[in-house]
N, C-alpha and C. Protein backbone atom coordinates (compact mmCIF):
# COMPACT_ATOMS: atom_id res chain seq x y z
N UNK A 1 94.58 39.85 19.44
CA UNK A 1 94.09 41.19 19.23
C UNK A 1 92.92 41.12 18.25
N UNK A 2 91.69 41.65 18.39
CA UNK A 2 90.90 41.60 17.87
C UNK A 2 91.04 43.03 16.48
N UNK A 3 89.96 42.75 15.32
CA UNK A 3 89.49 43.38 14.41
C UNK A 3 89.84 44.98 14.89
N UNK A 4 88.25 45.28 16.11
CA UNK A 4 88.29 46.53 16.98
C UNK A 4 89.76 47.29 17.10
N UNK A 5 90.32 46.64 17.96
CA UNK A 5 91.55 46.83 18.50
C UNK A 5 92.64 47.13 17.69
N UNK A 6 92.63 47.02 16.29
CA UNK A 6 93.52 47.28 15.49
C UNK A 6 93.01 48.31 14.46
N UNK A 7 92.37 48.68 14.27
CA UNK A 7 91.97 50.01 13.81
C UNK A 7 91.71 51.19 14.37
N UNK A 8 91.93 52.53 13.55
CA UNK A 8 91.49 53.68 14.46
C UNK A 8 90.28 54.04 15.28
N UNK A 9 89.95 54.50 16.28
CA UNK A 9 88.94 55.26 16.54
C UNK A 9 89.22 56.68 16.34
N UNK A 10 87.59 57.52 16.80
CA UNK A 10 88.11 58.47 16.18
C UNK A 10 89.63 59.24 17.25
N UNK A 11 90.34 60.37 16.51
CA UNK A 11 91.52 61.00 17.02
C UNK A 11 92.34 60.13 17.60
N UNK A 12 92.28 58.99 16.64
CA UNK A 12 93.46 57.86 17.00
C UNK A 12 94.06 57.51 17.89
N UNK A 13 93.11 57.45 18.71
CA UNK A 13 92.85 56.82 19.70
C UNK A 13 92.68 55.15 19.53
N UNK A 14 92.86 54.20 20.78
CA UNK A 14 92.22 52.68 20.06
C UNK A 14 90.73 52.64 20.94
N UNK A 15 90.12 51.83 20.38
CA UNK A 15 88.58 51.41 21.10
C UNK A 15 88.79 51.04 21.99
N UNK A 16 88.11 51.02 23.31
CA UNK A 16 88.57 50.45 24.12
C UNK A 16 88.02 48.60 24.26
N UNK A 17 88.19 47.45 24.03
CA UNK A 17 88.06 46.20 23.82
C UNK A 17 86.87 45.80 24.70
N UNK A 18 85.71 45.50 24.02
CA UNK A 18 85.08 45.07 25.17
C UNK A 18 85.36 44.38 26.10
N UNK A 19 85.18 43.77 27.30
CA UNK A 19 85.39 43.36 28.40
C UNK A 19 84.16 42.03 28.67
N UNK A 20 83.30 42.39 28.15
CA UNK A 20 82.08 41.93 29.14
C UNK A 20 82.38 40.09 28.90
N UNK A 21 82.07 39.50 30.25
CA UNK A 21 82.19 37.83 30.08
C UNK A 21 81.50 36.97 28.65
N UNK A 22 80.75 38.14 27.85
CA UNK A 22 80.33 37.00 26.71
C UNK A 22 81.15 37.52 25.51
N UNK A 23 81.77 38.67 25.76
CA UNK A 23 82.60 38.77 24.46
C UNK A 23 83.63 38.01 24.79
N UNK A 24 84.28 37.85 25.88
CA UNK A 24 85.33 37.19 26.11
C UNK A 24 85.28 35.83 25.60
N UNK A 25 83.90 34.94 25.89
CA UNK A 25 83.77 33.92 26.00
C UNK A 25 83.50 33.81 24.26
N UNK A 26 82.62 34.32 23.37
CA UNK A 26 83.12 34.70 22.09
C UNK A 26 84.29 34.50 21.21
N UNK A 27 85.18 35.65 21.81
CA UNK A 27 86.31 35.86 21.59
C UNK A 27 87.00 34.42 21.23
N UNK A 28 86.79 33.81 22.50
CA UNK A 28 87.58 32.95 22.80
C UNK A 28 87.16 31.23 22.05
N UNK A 29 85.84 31.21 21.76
CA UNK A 29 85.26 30.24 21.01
C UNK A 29 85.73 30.33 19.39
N UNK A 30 85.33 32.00 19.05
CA UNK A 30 85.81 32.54 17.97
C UNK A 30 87.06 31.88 16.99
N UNK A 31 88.33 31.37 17.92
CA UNK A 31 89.67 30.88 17.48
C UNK A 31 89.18 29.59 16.90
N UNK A 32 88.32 28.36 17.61
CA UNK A 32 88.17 27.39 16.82
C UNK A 32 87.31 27.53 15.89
N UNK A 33 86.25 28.50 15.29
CA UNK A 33 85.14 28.83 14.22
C UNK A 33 86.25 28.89 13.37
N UNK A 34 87.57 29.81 13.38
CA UNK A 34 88.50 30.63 12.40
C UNK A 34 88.96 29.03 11.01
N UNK A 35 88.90 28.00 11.88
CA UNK A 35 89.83 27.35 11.08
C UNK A 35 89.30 27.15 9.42
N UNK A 36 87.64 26.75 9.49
CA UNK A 36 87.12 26.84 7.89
C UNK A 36 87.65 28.41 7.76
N UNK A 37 87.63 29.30 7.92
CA UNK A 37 87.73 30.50 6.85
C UNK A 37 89.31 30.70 6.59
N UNK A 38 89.85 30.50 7.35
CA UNK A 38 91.49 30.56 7.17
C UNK A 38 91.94 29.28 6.04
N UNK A 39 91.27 28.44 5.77
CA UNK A 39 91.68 27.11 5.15
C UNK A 39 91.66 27.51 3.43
N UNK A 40 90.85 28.65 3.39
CA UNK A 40 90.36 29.14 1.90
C UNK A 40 90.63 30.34 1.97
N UNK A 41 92.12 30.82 3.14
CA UNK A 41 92.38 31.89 2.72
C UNK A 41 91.74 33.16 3.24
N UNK A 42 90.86 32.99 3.94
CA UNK A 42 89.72 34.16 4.48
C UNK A 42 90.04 34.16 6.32
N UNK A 43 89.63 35.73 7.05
CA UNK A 43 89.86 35.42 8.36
C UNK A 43 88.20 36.23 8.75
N UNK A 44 88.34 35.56 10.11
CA UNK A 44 87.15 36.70 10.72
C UNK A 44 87.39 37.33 11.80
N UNK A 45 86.65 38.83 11.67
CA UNK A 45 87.48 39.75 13.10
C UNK A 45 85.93 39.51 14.30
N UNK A 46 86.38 39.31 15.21
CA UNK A 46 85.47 39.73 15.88
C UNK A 46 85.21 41.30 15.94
N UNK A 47 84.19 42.23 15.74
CA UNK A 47 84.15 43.69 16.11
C UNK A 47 83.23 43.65 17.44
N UNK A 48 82.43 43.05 17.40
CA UNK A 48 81.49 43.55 19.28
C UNK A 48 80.61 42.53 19.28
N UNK A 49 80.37 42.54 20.66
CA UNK A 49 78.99 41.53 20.98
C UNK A 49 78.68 42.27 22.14
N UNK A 50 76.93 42.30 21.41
CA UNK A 50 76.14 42.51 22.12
C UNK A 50 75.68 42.12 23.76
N UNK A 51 74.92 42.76 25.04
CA UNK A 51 74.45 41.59 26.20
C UNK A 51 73.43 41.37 25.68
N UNK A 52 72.74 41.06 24.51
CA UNK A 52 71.37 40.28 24.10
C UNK A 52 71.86 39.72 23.23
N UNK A 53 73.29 38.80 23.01
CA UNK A 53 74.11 38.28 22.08
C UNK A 53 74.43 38.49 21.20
N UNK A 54 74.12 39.73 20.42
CA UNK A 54 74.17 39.55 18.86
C UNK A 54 75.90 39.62 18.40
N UNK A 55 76.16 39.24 17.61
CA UNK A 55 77.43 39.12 17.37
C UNK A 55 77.77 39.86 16.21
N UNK A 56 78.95 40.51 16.30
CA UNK A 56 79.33 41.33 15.03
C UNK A 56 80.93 40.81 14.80
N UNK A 57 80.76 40.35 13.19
CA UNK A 57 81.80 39.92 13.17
C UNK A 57 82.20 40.98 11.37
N UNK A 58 83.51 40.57 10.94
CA UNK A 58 83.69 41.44 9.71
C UNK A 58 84.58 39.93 9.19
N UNK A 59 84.50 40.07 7.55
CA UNK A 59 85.33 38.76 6.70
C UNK A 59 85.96 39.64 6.22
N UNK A 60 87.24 39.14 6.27
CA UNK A 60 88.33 39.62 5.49
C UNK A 60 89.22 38.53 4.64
N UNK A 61 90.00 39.18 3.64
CA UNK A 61 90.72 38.09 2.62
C UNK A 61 89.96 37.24 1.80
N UNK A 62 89.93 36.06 0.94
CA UNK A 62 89.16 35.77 0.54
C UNK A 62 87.81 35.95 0.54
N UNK A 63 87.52 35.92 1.91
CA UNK A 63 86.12 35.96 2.32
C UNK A 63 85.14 36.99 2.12
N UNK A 64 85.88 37.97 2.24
CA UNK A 64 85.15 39.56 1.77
C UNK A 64 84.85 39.76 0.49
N UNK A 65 83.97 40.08 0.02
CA UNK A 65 83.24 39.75 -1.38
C UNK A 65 82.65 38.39 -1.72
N UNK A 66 83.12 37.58 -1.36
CA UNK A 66 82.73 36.00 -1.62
C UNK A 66 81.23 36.07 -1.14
N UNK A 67 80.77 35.55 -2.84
CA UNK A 67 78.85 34.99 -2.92
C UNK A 67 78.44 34.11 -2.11
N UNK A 68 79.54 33.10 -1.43
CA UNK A 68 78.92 32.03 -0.71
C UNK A 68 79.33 32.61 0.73
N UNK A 69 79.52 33.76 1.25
CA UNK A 69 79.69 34.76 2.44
C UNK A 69 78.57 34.35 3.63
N UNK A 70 77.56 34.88 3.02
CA UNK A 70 76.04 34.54 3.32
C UNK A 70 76.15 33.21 4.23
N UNK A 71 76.44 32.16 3.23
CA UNK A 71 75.86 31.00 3.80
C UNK A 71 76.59 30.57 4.83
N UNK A 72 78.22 30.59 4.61
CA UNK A 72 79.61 30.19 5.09
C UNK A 72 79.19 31.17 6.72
N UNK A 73 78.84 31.84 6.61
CA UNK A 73 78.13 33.15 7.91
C UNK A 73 76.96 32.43 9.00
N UNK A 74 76.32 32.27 8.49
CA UNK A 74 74.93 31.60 8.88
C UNK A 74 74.85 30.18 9.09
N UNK A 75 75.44 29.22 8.16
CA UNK A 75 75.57 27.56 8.74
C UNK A 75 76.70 27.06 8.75
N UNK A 76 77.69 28.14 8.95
CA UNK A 76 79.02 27.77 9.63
C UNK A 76 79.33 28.53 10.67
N UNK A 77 79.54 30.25 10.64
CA UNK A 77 79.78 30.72 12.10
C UNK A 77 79.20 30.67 13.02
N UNK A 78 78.14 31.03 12.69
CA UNK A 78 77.12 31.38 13.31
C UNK A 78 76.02 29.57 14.24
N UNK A 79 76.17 28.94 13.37
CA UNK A 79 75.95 27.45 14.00
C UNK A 79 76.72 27.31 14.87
N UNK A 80 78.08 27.42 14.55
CA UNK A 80 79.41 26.79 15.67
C UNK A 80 79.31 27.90 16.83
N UNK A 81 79.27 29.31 16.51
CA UNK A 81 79.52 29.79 17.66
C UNK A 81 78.15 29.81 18.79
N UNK A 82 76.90 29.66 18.28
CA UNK A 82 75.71 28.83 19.18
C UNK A 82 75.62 27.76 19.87
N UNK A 83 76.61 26.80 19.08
CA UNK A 83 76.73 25.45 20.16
C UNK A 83 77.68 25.45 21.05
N UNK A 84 78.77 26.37 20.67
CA UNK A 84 80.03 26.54 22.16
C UNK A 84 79.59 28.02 23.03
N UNK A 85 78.62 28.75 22.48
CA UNK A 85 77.96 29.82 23.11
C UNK A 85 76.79 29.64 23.07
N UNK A 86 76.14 29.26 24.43
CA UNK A 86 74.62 29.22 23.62
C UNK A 86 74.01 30.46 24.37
N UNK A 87 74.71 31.58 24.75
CA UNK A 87 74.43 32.99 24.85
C UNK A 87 74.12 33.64 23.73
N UNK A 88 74.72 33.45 22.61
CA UNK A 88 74.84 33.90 21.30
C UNK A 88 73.74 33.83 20.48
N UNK A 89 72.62 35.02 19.81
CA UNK A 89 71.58 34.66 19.50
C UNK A 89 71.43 34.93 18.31
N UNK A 90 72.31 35.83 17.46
CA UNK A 90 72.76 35.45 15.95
C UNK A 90 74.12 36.42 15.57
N UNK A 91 74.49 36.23 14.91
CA UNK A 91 76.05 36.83 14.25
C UNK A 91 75.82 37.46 13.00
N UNK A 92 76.07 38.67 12.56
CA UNK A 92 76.00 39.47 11.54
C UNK A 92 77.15 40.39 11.10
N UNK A 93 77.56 40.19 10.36
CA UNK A 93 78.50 40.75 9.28
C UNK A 93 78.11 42.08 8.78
N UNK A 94 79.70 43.15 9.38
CA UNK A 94 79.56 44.48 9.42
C UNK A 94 80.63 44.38 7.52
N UNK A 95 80.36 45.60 7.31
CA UNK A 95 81.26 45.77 6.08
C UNK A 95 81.67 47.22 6.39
């Protein structure tokens, strides 16, 4: 279950999960990126991806607030999920 999927929309309702073959494929790359942030305590939600790739992801637990966010974002998620997606054309962190 993703980030999306577990929070409200509005009149509590749930979002409906994207579908499209690159979130899936995301999604699904997503589980092996998780292991550095879970190792220090931190997770990442997937929230949406774009069809011009962009990736939206959110840090939670450790990771949320953490100064080295930035980097841990950019030459760790965001590297890994380009080389097992190379649909994926950058990843950015919602708060």
């Amino acid at each position: 279950m993703t980030f999306v999927a577990r929070f409200a929309w509005p009149f509590g309702k749930r979002r409906p999960e994207n579908t499209s073959p690159l979130y899936v494929e995301v999604r699904d790359a997503l589980s092996d990126v998780q292991a550095y942030a879970r190792s220090h305590g931190g997770q990442i939600h997937l929230v949406d991806v774009t069809d011009d790739g962009l990736v939206k992801i959110k840090l939670t637990g450790t990771c949320n607030g953490c100064p080295m966010s930035d980097v841990t974002l950019k030459l760790g998620v965001e590297r890994q999920l380009r080389e097992l997606v190379p649909a994926v054309r950058q990843v950015v962190q919602v708060r």
